[in-house]
C-alpha atoms as a PDB file:
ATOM      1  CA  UNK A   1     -90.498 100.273  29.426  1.00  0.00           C
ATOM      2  CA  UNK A   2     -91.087 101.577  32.983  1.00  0.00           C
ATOM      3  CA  UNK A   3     -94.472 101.769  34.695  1.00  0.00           C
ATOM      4  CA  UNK A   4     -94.315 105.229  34.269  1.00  0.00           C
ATOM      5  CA  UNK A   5     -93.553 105.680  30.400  1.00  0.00           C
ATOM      6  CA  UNK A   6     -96.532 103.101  30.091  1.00  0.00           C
ATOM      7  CA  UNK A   7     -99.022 106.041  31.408  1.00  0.00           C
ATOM      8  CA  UNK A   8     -97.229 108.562  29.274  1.00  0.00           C
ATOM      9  CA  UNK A   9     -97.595 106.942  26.272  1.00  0.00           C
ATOM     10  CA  UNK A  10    -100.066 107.595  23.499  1.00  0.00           C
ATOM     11  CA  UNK A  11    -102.529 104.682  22.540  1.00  0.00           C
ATOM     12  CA  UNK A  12    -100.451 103.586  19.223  1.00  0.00           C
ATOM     13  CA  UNK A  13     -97.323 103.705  21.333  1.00  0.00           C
ATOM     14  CA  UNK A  14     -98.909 101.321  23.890  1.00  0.00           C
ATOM     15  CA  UNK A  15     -99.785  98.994  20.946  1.00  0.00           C
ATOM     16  CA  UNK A  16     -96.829  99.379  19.048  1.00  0.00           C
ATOM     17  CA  UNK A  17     -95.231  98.218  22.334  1.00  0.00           C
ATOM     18  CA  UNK A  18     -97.205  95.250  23.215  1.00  0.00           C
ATOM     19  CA  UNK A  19     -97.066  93.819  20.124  1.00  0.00           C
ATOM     20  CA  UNK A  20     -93.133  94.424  20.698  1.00  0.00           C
ATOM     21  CA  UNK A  21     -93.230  92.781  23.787  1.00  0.00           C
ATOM     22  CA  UNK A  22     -95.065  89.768  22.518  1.00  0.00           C
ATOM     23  CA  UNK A  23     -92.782  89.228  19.931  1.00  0.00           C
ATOM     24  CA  UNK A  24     -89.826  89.200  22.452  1.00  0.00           C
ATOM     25  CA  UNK A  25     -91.925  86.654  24.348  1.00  0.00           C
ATOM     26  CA  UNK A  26     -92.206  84.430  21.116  1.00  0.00           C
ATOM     27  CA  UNK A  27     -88.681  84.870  20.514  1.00  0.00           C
ATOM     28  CA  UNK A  28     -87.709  83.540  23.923  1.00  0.00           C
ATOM     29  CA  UNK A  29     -90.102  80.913  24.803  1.00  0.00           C
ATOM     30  CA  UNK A  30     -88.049  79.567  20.991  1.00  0.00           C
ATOM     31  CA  UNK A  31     -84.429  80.196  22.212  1.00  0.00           C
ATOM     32  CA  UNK A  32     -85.963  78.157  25.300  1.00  0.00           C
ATOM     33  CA  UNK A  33     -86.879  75.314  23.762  1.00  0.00           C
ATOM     34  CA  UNK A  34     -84.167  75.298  21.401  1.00  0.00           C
ATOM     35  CA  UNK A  35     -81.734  75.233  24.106  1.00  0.00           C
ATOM     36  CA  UNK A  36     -79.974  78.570  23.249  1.00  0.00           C
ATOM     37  CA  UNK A  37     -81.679  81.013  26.154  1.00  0.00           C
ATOM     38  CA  UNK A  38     -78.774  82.251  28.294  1.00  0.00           C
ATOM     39  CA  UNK A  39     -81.098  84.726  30.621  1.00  0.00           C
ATOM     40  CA  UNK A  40     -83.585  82.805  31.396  1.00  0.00           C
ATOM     41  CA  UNK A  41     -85.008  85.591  33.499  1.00  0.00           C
ATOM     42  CA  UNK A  42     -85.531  87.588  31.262  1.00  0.00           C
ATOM     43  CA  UNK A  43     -89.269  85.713  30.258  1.00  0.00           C
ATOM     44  CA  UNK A  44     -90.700  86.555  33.174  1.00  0.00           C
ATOM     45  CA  UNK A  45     -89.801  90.285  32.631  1.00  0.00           C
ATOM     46  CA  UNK A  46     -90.930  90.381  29.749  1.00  0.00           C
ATOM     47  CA  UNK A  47     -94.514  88.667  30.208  1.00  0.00           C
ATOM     48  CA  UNK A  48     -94.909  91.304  33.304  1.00  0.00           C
ATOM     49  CA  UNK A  49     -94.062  94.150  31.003  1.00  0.00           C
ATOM     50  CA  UNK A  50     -96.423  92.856  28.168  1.00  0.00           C
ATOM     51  CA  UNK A  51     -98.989  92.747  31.151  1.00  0.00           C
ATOM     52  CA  UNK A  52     -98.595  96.296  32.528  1.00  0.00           C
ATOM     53  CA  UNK A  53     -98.893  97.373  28.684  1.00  0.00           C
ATOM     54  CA  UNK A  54    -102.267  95.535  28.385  1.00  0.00           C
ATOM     55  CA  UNK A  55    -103.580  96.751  32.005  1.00  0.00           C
ATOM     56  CA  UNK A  56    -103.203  99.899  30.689  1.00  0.00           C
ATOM     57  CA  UNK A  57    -104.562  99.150  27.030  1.00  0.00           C
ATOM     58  CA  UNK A  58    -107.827  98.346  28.563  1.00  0.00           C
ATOM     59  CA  UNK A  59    -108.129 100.444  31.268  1.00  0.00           C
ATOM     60  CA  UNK A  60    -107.896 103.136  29.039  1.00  0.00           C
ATOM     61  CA  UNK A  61    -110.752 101.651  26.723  1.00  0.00           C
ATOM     62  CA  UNK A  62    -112.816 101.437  29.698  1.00  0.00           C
ATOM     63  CA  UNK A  63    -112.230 104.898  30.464  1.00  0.00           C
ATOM     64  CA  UNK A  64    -113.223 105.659  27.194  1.00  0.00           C
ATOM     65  CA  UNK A  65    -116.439 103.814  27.358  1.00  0.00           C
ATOM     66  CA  UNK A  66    -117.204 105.329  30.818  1.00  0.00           C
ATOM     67  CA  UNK A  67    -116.277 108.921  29.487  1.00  0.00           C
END
């Protein structure tokens, strides 16, 4: 998910993605230990993408509050 299709999308989408991502997260940080992670790149992509989601989670429940 690019930056931009994380300000497009609705609130469910944006949670409906983070939990995604977080599951991907789980799912590597398990191929890592278990030795079977090819790309290990890939965490750190994945842990910035979770992050954008969740910048934008809240900032949009601040705006909401503020609103």
């Amino acid at each position: 998910m690019a930056k931009k299709s994380v300000v497009e999308n609705s609130d469910a989408e944006l949670l409906e993605a983070l939990a995604e991502a977080k599951k991907e997260l789980f799912n590597l940080r398990f191929q890592l230990a278990t030795g079977q992670l090819e790309n290990t790149a890939r965490i750190p992509q994945v842990k910035r993408q979770a992050a954008r989601i969740s910048t934008e989670v809240r900032a949009r429940e601040l705006g909401a509050k503020n609103g």
